[in-house]
N, C-alpha and C. Protein backbone atom coordinates (compact mmCIF):
# COMPACT_ATOMS: atom_id res chain seq x y z
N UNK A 1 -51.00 -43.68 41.25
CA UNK A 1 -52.07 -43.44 40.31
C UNK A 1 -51.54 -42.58 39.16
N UNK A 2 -51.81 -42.91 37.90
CA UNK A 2 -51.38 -42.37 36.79
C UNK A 2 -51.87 -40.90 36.43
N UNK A 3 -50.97 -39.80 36.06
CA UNK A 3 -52.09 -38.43 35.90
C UNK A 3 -53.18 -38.78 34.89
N UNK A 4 -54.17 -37.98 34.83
CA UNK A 4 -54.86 -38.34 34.03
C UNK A 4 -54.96 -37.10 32.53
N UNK A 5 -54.74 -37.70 31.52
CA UNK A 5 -54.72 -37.09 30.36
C UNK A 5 -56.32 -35.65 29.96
N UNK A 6 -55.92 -34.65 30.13
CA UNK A 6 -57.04 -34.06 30.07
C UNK A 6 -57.39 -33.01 28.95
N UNK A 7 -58.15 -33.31 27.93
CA UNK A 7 -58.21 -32.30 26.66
C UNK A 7 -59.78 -31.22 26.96
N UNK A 8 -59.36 -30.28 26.41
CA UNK A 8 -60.15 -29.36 26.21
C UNK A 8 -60.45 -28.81 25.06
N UNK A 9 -61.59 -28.23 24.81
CA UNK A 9 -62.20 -27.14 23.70
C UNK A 9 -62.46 -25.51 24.06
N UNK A 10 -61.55 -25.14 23.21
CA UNK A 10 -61.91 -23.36 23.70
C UNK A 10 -62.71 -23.22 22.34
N UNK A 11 -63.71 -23.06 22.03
CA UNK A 11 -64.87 -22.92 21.22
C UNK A 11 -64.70 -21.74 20.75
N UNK A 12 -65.42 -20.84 19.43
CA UNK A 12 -65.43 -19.64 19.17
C UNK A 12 -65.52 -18.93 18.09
N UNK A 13 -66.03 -18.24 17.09
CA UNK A 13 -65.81 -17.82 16.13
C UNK A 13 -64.73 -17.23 15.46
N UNK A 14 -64.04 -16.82 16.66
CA UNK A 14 -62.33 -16.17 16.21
C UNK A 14 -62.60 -15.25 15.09
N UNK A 15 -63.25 -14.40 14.46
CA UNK A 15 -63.44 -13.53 13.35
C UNK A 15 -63.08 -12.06 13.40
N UNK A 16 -62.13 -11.67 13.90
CA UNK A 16 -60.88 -12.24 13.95
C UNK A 16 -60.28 -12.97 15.07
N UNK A 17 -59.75 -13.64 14.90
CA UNK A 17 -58.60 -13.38 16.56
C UNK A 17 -58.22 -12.41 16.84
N UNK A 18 -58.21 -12.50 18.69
CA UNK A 18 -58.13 -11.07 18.86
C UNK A 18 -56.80 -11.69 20.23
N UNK A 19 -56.03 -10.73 20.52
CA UNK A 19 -55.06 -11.12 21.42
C UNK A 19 -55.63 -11.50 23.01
N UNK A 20 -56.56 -10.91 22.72
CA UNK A 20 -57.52 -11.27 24.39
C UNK A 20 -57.59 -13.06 24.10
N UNK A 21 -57.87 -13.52 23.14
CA UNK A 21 -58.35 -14.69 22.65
C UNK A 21 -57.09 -15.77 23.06
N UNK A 22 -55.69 -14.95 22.10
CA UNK A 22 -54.47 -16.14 22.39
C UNK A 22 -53.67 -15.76 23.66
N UNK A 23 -54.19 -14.67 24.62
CA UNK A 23 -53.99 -14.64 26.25
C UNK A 23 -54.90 -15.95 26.89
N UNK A 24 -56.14 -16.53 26.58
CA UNK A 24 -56.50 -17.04 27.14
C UNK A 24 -56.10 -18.59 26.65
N UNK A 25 -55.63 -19.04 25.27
CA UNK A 25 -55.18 -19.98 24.98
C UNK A 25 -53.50 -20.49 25.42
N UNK A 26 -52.84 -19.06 25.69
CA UNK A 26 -51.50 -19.13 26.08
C UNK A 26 -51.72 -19.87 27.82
N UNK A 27 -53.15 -19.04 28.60
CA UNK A 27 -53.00 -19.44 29.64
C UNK A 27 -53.89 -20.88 30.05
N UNK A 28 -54.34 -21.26 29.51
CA UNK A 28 -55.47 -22.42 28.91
C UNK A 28 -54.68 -23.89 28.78
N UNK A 29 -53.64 -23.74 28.39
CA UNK A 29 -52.76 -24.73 28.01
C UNK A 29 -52.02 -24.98 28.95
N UNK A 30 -51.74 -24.26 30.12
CA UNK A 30 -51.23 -24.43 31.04
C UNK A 30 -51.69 -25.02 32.09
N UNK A 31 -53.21 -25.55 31.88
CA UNK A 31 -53.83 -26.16 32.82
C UNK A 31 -54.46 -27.48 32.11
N UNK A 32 -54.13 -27.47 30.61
CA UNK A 32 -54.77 -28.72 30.31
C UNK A 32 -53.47 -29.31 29.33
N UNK A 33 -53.35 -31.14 29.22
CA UNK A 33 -52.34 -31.02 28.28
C UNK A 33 -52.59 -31.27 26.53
N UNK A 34 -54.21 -31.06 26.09
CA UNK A 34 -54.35 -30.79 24.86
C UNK A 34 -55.55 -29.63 24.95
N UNK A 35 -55.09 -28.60 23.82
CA UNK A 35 -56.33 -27.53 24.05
C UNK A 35 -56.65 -27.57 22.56
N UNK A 36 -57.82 -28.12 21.53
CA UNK A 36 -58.57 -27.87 20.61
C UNK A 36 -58.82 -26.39 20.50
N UNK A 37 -58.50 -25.58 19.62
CA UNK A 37 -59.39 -24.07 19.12
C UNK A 37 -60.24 -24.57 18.00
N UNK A 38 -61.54 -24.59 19.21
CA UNK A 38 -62.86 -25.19 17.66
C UNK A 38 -63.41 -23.90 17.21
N UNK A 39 -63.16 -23.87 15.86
CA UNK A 39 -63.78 -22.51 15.32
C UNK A 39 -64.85 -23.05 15.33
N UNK A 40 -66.49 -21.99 15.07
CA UNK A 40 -66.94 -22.47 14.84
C UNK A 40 -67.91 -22.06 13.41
N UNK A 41 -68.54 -22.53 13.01
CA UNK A 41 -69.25 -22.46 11.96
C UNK A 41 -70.92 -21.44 12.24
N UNK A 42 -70.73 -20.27 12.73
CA UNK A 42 -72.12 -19.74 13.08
C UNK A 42 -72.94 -19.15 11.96
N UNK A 43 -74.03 -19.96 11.89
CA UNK A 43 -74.73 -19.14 10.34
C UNK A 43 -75.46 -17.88 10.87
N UNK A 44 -75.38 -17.50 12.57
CA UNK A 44 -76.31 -16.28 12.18
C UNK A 44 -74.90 -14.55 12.06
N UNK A 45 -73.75 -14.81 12.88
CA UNK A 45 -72.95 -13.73 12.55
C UNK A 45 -72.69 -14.08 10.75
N UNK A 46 -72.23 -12.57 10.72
CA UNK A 46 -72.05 -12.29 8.89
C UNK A 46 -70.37 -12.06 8.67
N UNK A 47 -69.48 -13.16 8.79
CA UNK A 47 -68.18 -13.34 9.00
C UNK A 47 -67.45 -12.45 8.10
N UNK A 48 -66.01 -11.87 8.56
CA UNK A 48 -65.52 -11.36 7.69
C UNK A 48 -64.55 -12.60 7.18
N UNK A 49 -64.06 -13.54 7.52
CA UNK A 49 -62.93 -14.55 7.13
C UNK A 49 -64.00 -15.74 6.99
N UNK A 50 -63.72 -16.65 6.05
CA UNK A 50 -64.59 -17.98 6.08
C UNK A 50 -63.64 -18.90 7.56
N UNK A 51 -64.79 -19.75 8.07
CA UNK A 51 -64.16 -20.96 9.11
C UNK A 51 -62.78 -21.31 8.27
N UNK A 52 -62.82 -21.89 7.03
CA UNK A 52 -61.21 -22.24 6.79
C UNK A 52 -59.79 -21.27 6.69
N UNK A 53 -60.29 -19.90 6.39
CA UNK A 53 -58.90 -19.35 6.39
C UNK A 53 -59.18 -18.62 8.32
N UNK A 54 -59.87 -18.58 9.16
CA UNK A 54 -59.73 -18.74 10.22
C UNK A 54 -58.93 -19.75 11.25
N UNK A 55 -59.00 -21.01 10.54
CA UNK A 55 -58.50 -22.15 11.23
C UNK A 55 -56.85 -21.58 10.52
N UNK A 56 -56.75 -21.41 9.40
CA UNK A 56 -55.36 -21.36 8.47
C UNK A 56 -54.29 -20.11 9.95
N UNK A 57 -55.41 -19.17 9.88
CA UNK A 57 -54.65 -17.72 10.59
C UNK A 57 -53.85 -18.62 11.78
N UNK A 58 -55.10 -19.22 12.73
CA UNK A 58 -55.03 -19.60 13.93
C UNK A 58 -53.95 -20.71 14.22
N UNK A 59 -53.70 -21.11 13.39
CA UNK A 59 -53.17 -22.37 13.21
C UNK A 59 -51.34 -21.85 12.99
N UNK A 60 -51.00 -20.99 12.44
CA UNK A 60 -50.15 -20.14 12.40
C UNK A 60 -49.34 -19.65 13.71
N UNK A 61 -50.21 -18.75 14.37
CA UNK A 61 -50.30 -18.39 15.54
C UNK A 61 -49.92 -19.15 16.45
N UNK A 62 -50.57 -20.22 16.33
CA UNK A 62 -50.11 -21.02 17.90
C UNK A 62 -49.14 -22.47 17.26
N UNK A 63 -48.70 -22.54 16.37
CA UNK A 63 -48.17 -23.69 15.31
C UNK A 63 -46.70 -23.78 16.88
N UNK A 64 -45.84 -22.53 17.17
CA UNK A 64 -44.84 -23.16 18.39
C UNK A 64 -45.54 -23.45 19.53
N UNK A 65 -46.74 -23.36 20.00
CA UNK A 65 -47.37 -23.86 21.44
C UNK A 65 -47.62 -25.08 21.35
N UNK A 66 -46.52 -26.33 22.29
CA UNK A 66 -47.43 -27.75 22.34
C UNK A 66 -48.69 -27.59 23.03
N UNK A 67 -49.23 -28.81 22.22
CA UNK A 67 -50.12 -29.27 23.29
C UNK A 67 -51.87 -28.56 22.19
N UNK A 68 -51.31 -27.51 21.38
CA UNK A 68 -52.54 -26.56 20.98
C UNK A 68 -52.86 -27.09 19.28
N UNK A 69 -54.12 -27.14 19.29
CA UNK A 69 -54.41 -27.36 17.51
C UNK A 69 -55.63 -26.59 16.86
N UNK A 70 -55.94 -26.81 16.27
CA UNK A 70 -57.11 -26.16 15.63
C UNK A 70 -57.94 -26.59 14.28
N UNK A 71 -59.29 -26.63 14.79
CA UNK A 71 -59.93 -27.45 13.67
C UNK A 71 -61.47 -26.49 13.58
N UNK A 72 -62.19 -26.58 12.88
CA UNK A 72 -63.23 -25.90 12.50
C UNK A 72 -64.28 -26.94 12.57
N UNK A 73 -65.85 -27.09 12.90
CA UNK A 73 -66.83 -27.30 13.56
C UNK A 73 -68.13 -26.95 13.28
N UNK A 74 -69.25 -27.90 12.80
CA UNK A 74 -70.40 -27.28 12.91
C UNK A 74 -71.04 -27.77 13.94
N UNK A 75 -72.58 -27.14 14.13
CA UNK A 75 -73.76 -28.18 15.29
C UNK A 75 -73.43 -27.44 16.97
N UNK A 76 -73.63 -27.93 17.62
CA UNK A 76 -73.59 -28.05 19.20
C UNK A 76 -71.86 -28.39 19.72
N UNK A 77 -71.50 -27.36 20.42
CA UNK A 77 -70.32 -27.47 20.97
C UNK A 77 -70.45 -28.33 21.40
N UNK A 78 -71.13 -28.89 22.58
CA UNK A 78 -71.27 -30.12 23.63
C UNK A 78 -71.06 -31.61 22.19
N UNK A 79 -71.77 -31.36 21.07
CA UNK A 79 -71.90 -32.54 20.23
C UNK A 79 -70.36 -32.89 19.96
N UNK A 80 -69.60 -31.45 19.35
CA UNK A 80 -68.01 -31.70 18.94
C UNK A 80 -67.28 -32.02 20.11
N UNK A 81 -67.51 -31.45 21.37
CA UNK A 81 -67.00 -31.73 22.58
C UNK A 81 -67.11 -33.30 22.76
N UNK A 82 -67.94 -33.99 22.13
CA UNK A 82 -68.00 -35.01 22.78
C UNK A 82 -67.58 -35.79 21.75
N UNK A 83 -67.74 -35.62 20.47
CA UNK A 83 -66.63 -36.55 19.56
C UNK A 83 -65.34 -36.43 19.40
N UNK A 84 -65.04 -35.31 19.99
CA UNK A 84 -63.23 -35.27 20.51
C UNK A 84 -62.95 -35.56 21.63
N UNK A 85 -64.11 -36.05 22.49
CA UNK A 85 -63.59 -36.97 23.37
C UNK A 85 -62.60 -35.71 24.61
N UNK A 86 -63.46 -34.32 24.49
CA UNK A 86 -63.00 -33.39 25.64
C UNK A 86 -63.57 -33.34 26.95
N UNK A 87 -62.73 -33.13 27.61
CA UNK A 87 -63.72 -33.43 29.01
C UNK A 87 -63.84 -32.18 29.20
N UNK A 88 -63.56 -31.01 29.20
CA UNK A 88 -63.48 -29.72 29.45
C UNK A 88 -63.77 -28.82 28.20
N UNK A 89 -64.59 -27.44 28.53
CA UNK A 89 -65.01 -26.59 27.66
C UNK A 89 -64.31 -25.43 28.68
N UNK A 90 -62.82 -25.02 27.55
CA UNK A 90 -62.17 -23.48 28.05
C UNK A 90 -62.98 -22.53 27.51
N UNK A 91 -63.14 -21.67 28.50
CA UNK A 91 -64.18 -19.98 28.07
C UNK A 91 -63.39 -18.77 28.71
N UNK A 92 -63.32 -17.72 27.93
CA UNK A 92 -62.33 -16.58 28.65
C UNK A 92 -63.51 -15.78 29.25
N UNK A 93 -63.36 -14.76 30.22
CA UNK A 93 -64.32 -14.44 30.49
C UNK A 93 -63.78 -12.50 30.39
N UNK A 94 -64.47 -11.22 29.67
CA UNK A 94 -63.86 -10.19 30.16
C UNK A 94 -64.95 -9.29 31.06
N UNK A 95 -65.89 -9.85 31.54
CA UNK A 95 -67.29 -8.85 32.08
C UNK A 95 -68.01 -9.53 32.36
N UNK A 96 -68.80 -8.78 33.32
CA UNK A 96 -70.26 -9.43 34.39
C UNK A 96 -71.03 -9.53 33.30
N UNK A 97 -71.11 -9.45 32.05
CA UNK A 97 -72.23 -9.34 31.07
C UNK A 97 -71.65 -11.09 30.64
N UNK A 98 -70.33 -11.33 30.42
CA UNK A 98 -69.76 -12.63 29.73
C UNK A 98 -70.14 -13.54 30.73
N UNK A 99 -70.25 -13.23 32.09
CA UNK A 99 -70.67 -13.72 33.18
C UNK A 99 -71.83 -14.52 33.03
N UNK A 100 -72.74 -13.69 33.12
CA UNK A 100 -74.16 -13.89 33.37
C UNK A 100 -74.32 -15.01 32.06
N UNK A 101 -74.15 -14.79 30.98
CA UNK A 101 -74.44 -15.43 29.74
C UNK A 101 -73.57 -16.80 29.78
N UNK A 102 -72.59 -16.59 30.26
CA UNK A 102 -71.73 -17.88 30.31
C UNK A 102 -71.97 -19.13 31.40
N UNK A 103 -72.76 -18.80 32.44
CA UNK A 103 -73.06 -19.51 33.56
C UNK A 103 -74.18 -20.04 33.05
N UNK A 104 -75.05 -19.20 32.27
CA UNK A 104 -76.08 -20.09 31.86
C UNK A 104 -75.82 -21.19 30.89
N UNK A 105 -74.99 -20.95 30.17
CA UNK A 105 -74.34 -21.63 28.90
C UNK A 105 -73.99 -22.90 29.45
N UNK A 106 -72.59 -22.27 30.57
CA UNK A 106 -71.88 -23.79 31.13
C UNK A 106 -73.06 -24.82 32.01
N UNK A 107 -73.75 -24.01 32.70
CA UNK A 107 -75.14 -25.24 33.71
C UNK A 107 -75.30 -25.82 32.42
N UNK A 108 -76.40 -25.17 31.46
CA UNK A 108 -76.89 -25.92 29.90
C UNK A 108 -76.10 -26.89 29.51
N UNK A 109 -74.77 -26.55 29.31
CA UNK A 109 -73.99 -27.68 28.90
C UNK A 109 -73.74 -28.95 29.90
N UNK A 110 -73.68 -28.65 31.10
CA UNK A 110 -73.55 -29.79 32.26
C UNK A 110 -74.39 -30.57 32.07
N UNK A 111 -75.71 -30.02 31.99
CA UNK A 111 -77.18 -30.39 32.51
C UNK A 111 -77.27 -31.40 31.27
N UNK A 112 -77.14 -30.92 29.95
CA UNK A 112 -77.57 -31.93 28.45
C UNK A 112 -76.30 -32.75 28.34
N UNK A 113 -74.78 -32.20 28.69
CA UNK A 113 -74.23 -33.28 27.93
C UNK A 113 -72.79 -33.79 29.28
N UNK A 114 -73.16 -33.14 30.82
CA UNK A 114 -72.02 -33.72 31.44
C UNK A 114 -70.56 -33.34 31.46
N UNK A 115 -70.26 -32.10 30.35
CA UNK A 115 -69.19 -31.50 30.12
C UNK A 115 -69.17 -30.28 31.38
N UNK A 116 -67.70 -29.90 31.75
CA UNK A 116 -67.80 -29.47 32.38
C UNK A 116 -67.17 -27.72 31.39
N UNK A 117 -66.97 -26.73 32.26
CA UNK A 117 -66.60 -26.12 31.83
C UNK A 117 -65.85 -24.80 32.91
N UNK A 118 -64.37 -24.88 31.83
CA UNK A 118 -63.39 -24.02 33.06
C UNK A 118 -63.51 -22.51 32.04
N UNK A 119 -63.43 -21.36 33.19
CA UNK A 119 -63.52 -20.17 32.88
C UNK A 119 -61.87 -19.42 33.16
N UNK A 120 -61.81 -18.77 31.98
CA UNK A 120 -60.09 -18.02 32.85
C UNK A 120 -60.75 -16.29 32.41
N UNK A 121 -59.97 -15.69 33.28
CA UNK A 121 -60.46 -14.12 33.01
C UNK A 121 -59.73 -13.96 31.98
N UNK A 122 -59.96 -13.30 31.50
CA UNK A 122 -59.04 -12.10 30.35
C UNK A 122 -57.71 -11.13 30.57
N UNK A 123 -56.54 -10.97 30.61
CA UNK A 123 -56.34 -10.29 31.20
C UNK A 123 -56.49 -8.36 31.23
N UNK A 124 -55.98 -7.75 31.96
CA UNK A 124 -56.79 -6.50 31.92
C UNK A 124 -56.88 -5.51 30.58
N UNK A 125 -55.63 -5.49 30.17
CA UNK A 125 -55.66 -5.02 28.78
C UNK A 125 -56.57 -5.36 27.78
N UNK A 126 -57.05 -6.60 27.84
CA UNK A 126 -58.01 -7.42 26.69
C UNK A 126 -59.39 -7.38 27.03
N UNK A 127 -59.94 -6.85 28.24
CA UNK A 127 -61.00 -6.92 28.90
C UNK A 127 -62.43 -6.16 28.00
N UNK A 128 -62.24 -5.11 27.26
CA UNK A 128 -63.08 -4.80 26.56
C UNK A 128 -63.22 -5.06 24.60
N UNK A 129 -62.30 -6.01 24.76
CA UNK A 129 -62.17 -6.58 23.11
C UNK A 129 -63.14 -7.43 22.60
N UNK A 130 -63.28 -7.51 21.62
CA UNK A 130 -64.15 -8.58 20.82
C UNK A 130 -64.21 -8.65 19.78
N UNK A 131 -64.37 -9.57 19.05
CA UNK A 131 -63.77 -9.63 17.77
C UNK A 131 -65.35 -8.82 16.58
N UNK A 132 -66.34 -8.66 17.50
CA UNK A 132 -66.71 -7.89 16.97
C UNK A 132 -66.78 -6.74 16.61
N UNK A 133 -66.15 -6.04 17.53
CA UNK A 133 -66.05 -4.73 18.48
C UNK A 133 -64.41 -4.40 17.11
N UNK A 134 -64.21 -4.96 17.15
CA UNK A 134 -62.91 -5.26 16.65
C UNK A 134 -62.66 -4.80 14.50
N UNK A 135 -63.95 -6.02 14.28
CA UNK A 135 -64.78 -5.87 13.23
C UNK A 135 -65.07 -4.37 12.72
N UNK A 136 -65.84 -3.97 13.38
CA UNK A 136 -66.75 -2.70 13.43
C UNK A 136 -65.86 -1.43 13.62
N UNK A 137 -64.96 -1.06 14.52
CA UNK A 137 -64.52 -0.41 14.10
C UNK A 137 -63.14 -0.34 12.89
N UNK A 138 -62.48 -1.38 12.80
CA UNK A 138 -61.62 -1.30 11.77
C UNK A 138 -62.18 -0.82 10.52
N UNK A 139 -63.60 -1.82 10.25
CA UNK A 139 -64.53 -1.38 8.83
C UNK A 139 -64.65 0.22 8.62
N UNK A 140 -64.69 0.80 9.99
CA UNK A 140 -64.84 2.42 10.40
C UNK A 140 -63.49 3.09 10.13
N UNK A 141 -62.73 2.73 9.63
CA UNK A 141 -61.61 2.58 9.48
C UNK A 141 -60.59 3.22 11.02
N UNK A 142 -60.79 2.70 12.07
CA UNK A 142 -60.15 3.02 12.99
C UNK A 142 -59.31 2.08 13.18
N UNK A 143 -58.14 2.49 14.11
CA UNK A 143 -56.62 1.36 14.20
C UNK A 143 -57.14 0.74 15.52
N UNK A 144 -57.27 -0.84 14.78
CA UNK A 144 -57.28 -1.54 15.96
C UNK A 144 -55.74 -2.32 15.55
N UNK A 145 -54.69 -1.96 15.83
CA UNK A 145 -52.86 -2.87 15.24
C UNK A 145 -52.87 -3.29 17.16
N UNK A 146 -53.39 -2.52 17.87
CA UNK A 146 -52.75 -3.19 19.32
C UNK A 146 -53.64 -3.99 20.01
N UNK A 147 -54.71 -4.68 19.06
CA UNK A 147 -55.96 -5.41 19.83
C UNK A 147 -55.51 -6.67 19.15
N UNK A 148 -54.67 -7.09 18.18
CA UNK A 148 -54.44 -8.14 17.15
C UNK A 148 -53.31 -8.60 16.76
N UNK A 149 -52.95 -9.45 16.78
CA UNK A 149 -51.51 -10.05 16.48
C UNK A 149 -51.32 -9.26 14.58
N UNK A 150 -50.19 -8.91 14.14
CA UNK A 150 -49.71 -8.47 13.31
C UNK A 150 -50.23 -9.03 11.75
N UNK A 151 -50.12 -10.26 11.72
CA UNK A 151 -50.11 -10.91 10.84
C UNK A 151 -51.91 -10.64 10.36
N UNK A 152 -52.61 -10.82 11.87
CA UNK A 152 -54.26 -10.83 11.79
C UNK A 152 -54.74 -9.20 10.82
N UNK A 153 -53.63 -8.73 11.62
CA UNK A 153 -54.15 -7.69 11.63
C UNK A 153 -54.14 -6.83 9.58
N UNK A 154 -53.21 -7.41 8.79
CA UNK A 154 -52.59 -7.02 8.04
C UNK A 154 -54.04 -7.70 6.95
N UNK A 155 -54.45 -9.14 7.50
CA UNK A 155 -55.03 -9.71 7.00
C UNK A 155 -56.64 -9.28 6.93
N UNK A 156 -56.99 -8.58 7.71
CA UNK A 156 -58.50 -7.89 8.23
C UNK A 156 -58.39 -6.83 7.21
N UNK A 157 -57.13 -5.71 7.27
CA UNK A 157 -57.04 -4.46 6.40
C UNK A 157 -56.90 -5.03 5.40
N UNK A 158 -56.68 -6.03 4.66
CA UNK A 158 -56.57 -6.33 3.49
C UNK A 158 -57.99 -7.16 2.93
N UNK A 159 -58.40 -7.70 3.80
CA UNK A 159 -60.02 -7.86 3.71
C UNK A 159 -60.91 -6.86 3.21
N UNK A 160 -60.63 -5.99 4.57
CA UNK A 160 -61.90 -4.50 4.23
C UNK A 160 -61.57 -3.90 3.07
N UNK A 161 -60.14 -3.37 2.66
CA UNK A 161 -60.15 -3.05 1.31
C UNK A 161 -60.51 -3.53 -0.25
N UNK A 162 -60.29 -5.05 0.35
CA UNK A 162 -61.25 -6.21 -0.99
C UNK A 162 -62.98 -5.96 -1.16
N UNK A 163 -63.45 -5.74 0.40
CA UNK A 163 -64.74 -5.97 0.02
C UNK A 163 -65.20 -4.62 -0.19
N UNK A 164 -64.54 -3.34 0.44
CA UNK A 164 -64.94 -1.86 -0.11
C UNK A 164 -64.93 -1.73 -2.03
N UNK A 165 -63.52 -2.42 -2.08
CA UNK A 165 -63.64 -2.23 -3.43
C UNK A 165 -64.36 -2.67 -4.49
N UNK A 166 -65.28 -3.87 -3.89
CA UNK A 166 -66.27 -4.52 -4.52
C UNK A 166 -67.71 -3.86 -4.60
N UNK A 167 -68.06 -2.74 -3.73
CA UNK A 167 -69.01 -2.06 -3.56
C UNK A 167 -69.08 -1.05 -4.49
């Protein structure tokens, strides 16, 4: 019997990427042999990067990992999930709070569209990150350089100083 070809979607706003994020895509890929990073298009967060220079960062980042790509997304994950033809929805998980919210998410998604969905933890270092968390204090001007790949990171401080200076 032939293996069977299996793609996935790790879904997400990525605003920024945060290294918790490409721990779970580094380990994500290792269980599937195509992994989509669908940014996504959320109109209710107030983004610091638009979806396209998000996909640009991301795309960077993982450009030596086979197997990994990245494209940007509006509507219903399950909807893009299913015109890329993914059988799997990757989710990192760092807390009983990502827990609770994510189990409801993945049943929801089973239940309407048949997708399944694999969870990987975070690993321990990354466990309290978020790219909001992330957001918020940099704007505060605190050092987040060890929550973010280098390049992200250069690109966020050079953000906040564009939009301070516009104020």
């Amino acid at each position: 019997m032939a293996k069977k070809h299996v793609r996935a979607i790790f879904p997400g706003s990525f605003d920024p990427i945060t290294n918790g994020h490409l721990d779970v895509i580094k380990r994500g890929i290792e269980l599937f042999d195509e992994l989509i990073i669908a940014v996504g298009r959320s109109p209710i967060k107030n983004p610091l990067f638009t979806p396209d220079e998000r996909v640009e960062m991301i795309a960077e980042l993982v450009a030596d990992i086979p197997g990994v790509s990245v494209e940007s997304f509006d509507g219903l994950t399950v909807e893009y999930a299913a015109k890329k033809k993914a059988e799997v929805i990757l989710r990192g998980l760092r807390s009983l709070t990502d827990v609770q919210y994510e189990f409801k998410l993945a049943m929801t998604n089973r239940a309407v569209a048949g997708i399944e969905t694999v969870f990987i933890m975070t690993s321990e270092e990354y466990g309290f990150t978020s790219s909001t968390l992330i957001r918020e204090v940099a704007s505060l001007g605190g050092n987040v350089s060890n929550l973010i790949p280098k390049n992200i990171y250069d690109r966020v401080q050079q953000r906040l100083e564009r939009l301070k200076n516009q104020q």
